[in-house]
N, C-alpha and C. Protein backbone atom coordinates (compact mmCIF):
# COMPACT_ATOMS: atom_id res chain seq x y z
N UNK A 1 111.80 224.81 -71.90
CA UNK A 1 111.21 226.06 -72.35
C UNK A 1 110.27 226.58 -71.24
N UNK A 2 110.52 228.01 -70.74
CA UNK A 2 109.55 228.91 -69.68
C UNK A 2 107.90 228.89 -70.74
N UNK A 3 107.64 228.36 -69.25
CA UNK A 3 106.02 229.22 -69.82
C UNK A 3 106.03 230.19 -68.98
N UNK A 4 104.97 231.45 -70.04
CA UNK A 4 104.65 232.44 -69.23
C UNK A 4 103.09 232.27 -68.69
N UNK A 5 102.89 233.63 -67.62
CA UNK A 5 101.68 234.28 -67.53
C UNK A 5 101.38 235.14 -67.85
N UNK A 6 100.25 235.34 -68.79
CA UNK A 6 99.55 236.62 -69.39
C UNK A 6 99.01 237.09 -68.45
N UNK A 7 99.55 238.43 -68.18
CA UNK A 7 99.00 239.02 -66.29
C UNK A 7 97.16 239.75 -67.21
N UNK A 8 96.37 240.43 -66.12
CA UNK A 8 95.33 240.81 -66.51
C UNK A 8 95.59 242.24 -67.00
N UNK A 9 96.94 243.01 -66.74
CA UNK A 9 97.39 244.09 -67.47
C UNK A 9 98.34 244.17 -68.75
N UNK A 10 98.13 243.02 -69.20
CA UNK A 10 98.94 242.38 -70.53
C UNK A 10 100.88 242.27 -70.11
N UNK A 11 100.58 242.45 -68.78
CA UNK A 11 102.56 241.89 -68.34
C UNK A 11 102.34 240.34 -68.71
N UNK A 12 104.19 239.97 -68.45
CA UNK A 12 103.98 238.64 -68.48
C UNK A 12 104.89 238.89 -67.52
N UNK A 13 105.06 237.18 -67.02
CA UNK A 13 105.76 236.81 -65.93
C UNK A 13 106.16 235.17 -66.00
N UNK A 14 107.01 234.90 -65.83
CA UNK A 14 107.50 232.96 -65.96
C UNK A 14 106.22 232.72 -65.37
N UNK A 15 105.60 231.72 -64.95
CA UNK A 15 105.02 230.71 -64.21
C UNK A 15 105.48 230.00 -63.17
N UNK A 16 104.88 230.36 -61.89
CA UNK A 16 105.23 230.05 -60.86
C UNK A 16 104.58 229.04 -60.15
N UNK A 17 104.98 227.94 -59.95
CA UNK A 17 104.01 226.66 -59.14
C UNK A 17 104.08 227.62 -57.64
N UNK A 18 104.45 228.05 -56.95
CA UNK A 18 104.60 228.50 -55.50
C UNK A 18 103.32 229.41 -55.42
N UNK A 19 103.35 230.22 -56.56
CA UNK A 19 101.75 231.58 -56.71
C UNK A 19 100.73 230.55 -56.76
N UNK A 20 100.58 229.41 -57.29
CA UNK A 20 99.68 228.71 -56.80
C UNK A 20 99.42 227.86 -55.63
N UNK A 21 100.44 227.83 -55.29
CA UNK A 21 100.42 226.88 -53.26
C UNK A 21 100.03 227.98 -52.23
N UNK A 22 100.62 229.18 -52.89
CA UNK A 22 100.24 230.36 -51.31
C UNK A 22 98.88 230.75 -51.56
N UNK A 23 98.02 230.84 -53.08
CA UNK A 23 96.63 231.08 -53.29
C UNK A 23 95.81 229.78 -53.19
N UNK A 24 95.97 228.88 -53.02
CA UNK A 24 95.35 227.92 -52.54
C UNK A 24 95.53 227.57 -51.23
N UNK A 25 96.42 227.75 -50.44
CA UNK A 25 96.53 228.20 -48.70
C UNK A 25 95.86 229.09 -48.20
N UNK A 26 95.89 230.39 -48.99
CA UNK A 26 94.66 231.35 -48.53
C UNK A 26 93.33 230.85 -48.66
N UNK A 27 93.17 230.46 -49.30
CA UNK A 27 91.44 229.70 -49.51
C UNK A 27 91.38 228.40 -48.54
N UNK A 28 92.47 228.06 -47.65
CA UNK A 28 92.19 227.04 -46.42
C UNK A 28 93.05 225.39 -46.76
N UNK A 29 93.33 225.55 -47.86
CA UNK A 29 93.87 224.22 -48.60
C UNK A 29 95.04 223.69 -47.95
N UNK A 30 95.34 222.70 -47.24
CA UNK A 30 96.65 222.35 -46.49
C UNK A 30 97.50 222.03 -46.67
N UNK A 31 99.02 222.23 -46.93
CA UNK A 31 99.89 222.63 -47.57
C UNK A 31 100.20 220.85 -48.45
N UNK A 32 100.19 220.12 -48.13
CA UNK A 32 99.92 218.65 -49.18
C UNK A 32 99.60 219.02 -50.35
N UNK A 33 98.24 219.75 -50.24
CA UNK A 33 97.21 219.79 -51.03
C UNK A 33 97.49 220.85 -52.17
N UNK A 34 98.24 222.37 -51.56
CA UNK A 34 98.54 223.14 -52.50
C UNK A 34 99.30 222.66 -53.07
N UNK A 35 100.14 221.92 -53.03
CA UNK A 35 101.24 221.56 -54.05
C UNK A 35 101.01 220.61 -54.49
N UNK A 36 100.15 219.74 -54.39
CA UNK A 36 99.86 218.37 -55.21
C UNK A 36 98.77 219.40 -56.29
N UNK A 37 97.73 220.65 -56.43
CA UNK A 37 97.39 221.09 -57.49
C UNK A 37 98.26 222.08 -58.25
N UNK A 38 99.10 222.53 -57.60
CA UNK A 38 100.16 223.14 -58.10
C UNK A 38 101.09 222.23 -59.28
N UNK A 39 101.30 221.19 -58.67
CA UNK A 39 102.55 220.17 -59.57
C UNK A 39 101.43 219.76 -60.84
N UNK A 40 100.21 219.43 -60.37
CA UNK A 40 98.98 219.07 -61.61
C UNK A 40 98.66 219.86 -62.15
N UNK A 41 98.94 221.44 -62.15
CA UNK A 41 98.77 222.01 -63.11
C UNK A 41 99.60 222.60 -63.51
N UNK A 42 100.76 222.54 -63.53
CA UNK A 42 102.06 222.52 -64.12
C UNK A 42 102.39 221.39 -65.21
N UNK A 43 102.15 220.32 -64.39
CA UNK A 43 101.92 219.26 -65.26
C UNK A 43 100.98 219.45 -66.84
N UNK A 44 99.79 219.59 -66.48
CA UNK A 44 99.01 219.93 -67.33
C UNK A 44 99.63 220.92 -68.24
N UNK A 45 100.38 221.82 -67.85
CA UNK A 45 100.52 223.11 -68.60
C UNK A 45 101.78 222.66 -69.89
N UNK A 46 102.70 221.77 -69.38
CA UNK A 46 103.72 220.93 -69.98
C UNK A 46 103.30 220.18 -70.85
N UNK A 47 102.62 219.51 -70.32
CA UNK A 47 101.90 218.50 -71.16
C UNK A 47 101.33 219.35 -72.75
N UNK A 48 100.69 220.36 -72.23
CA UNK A 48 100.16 220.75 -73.29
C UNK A 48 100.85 221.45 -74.34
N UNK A 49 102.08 221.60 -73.96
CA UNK A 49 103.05 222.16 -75.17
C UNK A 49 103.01 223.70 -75.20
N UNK A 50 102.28 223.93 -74.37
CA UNK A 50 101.71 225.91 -74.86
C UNK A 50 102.94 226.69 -74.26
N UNK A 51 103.52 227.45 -74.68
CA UNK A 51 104.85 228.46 -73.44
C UNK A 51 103.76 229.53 -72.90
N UNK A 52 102.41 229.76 -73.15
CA UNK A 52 101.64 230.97 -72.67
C UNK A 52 100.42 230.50 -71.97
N UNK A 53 100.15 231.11 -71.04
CA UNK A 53 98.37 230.76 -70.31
C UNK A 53 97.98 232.37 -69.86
N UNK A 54 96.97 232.56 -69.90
CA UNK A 54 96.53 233.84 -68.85
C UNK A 54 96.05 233.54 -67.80
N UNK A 55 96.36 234.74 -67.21
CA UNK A 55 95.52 234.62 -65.48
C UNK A 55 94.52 233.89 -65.53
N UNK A 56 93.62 234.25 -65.94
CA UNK A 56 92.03 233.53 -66.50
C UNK A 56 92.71 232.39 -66.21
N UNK A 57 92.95 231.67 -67.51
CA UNK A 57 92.72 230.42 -67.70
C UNK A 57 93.38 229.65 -66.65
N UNK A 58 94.79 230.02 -66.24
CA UNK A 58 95.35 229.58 -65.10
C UNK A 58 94.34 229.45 -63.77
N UNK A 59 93.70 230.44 -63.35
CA UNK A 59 92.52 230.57 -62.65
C UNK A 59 91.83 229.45 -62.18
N UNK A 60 91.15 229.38 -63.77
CA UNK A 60 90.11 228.21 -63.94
C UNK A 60 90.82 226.91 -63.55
N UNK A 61 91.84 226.40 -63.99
CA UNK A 61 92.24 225.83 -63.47
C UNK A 61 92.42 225.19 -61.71
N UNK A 62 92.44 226.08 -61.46
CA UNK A 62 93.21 226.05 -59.57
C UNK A 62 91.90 226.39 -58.91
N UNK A 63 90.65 226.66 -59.19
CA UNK A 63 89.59 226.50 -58.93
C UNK A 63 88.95 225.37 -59.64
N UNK A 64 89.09 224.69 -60.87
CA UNK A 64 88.55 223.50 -60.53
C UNK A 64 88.97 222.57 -59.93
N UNK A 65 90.45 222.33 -59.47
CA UNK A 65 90.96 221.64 -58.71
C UNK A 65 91.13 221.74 -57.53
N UNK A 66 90.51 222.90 -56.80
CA UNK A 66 90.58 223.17 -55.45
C UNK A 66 88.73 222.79 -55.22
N UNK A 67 87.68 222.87 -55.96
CA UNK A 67 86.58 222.51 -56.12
C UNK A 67 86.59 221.12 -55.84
N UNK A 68 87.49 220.24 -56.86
CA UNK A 68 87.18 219.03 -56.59
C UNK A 68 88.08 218.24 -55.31
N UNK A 69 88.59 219.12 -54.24
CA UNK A 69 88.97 218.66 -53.25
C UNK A 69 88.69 219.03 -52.37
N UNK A 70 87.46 220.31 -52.12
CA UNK A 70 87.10 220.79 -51.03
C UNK A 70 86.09 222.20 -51.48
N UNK A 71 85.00 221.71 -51.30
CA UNK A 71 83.82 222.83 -52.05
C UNK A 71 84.06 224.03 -51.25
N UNK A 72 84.41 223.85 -49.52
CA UNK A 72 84.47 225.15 -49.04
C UNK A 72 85.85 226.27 -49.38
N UNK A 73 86.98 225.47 -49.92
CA UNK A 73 88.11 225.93 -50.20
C UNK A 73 87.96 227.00 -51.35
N UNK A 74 87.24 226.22 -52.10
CA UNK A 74 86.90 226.99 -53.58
C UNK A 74 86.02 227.85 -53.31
N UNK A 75 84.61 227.93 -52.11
CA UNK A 75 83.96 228.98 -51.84
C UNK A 75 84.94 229.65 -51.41
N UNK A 76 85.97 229.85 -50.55
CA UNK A 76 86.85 230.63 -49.87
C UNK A 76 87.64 231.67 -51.05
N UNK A 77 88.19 230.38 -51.79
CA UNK A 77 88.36 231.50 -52.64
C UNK A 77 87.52 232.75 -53.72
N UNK A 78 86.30 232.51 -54.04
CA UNK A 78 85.57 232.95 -54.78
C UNK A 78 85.33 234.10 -53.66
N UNK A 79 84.77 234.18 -52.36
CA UNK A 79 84.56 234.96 -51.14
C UNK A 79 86.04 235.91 -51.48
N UNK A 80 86.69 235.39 -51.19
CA UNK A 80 88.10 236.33 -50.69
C UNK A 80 88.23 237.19 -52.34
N UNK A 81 88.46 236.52 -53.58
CA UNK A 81 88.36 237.28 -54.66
C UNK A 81 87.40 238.77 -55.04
N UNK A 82 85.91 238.10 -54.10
CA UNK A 82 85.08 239.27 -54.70
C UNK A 82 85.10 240.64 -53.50
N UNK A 83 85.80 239.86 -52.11
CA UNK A 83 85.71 241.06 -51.04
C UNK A 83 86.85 241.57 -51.28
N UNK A 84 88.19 241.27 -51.66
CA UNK A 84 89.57 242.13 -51.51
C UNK A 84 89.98 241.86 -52.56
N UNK A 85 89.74 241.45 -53.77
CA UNK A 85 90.53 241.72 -55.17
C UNK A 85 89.28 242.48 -55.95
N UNK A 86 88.00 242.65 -55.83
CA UNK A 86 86.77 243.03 -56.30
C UNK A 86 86.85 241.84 -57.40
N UNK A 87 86.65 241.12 -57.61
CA UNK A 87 86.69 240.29 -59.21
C UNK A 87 85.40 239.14 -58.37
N UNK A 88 85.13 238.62 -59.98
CA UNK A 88 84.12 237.49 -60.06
C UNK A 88 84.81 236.60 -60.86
N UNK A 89 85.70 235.80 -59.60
CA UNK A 89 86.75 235.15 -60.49
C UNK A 89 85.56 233.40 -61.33
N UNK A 90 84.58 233.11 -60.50
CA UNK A 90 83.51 232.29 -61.22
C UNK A 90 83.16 232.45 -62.39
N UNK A 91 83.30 233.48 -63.26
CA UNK A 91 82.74 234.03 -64.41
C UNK A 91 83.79 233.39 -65.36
């Protein structure tokens, strides 16, 4: 069974482990690394039985796991979110 993503304009879209390896590469993360939190939160997402997540929560996710492998990665991303997407993805 597809899980989706609840986009922030109420689209959906399958769930993509790759949207999370190229946004965790932009924040400095080395390609090992994006896909070992990519597969863990896929994992997670399976595990949990749900077919739906939103951006948000997906989010939170891939920032706490990019947090707990590299504080500057996760500043990188929070930096890059609030200068070229305008968002406070921390919130």
């Amino acid at each position: 069974m597809p899980i989706y993503v609840i986009k922030r304009d109420g689209g959906r879209e399958e769930f993509s482990p790759e949207k999370i390896v190229v946004s965790c590469l932009k924040a400095g993360a080395p390609l090992d690394v994006a896909r070992k939190i990519a597969r863990i939160i896929e994992c997670d997402l399976l595990k949990s039985g749900i077919n739906e997540v939103t951006t948000k929560d997906l989010m939170k996710s891939v920032l706490s796991y990019l947090r707990q492998e590299n504080e500057e990665w996760y500043r990188n991303w929070i930096v890059f979110d609030r200068a070229v997407k305008k968002r406070k993805s921390e919130e």
